[in-house]
Protein backbone atom coordinates (compact mmCIF):
# COMPACT_ATOMS: atom_id res chain seq x y z
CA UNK A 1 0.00 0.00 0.00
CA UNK A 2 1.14 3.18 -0.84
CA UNK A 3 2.21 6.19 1.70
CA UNK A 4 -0.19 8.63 2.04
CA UNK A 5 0.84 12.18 -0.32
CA UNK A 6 1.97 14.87 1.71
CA UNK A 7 3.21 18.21 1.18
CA UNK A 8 6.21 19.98 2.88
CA UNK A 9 7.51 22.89 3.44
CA UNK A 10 10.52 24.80 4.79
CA UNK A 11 12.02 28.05 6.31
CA UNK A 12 16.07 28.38 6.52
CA UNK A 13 17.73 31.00 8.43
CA UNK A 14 21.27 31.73 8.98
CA UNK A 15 20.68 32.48 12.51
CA UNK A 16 22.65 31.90 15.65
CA UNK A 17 21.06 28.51 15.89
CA UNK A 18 19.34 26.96 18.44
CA UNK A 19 21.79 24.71 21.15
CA UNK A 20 20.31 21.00 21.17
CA UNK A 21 19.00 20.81 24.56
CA UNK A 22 16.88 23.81 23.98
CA UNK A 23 15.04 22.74 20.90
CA UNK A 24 12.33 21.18 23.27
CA UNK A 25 11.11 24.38 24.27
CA UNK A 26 10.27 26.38 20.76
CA UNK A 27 6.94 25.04 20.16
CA UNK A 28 5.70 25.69 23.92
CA UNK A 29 3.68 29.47 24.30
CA UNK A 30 5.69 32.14 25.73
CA UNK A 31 8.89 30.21 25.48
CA UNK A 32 12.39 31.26 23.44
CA UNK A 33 15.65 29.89 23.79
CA UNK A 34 16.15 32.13 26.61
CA UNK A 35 15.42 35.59 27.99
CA UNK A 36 18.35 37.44 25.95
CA UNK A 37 17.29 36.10 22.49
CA UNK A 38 13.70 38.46 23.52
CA UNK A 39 15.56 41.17 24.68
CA UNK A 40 18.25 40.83 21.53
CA UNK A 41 15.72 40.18 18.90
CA UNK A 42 12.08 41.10 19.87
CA UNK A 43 8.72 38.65 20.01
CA UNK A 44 6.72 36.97 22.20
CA UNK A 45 7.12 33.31 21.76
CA UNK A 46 4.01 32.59 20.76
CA UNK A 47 4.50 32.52 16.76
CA UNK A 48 5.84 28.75 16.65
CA UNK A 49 3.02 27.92 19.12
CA UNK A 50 0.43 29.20 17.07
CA UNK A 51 1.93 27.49 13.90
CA UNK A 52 2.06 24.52 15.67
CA UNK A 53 -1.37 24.38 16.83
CA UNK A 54 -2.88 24.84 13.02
CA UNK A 55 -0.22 22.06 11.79
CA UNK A 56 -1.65 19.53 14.04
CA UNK A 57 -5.04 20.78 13.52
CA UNK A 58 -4.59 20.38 10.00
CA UNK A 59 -3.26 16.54 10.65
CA UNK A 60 0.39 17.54 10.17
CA UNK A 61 3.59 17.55 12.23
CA UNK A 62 6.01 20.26 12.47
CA UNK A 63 9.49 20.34 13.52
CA UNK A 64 13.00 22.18 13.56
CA UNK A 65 16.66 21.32 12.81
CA UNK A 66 19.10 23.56 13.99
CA UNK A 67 23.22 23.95 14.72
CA UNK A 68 24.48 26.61 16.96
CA UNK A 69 25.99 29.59 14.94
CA UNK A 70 25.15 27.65 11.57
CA UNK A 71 20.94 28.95 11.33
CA UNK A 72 17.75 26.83 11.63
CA UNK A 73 15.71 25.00 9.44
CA UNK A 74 11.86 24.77 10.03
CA UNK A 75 9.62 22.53 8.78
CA UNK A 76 6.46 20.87 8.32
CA UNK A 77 4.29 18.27 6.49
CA UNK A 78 0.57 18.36 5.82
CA UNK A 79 -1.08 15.29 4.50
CA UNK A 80 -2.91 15.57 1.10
CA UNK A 81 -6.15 13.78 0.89
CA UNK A 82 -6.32 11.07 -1.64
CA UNK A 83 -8.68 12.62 -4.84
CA UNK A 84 -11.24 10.13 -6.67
CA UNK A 85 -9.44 10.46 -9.52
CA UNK A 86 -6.28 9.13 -8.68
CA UNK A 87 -8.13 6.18 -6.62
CA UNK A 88 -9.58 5.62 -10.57
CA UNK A 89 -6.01 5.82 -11.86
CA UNK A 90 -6.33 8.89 -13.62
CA UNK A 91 -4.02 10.95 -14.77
CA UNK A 92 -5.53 13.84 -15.83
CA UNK A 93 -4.36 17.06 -14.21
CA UNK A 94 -7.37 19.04 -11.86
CA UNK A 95 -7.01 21.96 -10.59
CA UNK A 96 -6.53 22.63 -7.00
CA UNK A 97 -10.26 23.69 -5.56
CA UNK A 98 -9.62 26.18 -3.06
CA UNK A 99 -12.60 27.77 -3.25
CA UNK A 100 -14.76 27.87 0.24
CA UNK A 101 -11.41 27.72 2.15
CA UNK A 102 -10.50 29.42 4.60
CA UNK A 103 -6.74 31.17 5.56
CA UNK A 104 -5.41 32.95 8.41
CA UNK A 105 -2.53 34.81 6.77
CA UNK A 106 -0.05 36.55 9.46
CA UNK A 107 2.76 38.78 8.68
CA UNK A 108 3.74 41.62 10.06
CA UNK A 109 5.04 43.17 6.40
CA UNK A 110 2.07 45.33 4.87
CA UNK A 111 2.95 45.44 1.56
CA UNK A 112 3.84 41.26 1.87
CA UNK A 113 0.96 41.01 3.65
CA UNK A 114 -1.41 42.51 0.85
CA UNK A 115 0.20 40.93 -1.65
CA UNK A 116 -0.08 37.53 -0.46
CA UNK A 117 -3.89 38.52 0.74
CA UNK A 118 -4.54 39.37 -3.00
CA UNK A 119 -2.94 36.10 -4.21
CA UNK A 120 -4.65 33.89 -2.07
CA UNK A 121 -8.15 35.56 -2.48
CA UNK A 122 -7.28 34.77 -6.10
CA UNK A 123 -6.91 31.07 -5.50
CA UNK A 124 -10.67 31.53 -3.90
CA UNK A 125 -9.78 31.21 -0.55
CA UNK A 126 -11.22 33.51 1.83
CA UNK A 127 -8.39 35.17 3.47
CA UNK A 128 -8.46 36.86 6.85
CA UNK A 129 -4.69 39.20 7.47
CA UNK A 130 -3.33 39.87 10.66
CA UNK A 131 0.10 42.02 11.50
CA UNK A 132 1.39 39.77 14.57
CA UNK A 133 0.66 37.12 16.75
CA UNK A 134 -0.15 39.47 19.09
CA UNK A 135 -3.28 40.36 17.00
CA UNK A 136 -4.26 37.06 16.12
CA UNK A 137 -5.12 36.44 19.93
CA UNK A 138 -6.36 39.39 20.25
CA UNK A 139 -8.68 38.68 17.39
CA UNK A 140 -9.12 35.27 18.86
CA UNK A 141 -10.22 36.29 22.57
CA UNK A 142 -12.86 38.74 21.09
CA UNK A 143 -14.25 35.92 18.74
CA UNK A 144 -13.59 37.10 15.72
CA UNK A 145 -12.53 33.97 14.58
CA UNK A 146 -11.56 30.74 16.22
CA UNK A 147 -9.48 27.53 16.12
């Protein structure tokens, strides 16, 4: 039997790294490597929480690999239902149907952020934008949206 079909994706930086027994700790809220990483580079710690949460609620894992002075590399999978037609053997290319989707887009670029918002919408998705994390659950705890 065949795996199930997955997509993947990934984010590289060339970072300070992340020191091995600290890796634990990135996906928990309000957690960073440690107090002077906030200090020395901003955020709340709750970005990689958040991303984890819709990962797994999408039926996907997420993850990071990382060497100390040498950058990071996050990523994650999420699983690809199987379509009727390739179930019939077909293979005739579909298009994507995005329509009646839903996205929470976050970044804290305007311009990006529009542009992506713009992109998406095109797909048919129905795209929601936020600046920051900070937003989102602030959007969240008046029930704009939710989880």
């Amino acid at each position: 039997m065949n795996a199930p079909a997955g997509i993947r994706f990934a984010v590289r930086d060339t970072g300070i790294g992340i020191p091995p027994d600290r890796l634990h700790r990135l996906f928990q809220s309000f957690s960073q490597v440690d107090s002077s990483t906030t200090r020395h580079y901003g955020g709340t710690g709750l970005g990689l929480a958040i991303s984890k949460g819709l990962v797994e609620l999408m039926g996907g894992k997420i993850w990071v690999e990382s060497s100390e002075g040498q950058g990071s590399t996050f990523m994650f999978v999420l699983p690809l239902p199987p379509s009727p037609a390739a179930a019939k053997g077909s293979l005739k290319k579909r298009p994507i149907q995005l329509a009646g989707l839903h996205l929470l887009l976050v970044e804290d670029n305007g311009s990006v952020r529009r542009l992506l918002a713009r992109l998406t919408q095109s797909w048919g998705l129905t795209t929601v934008e936020a600046g920051s994390s900070q937003e989102v659950l602030g959007r969240l705890k008046k029930g704009e949206f939710s989880i």
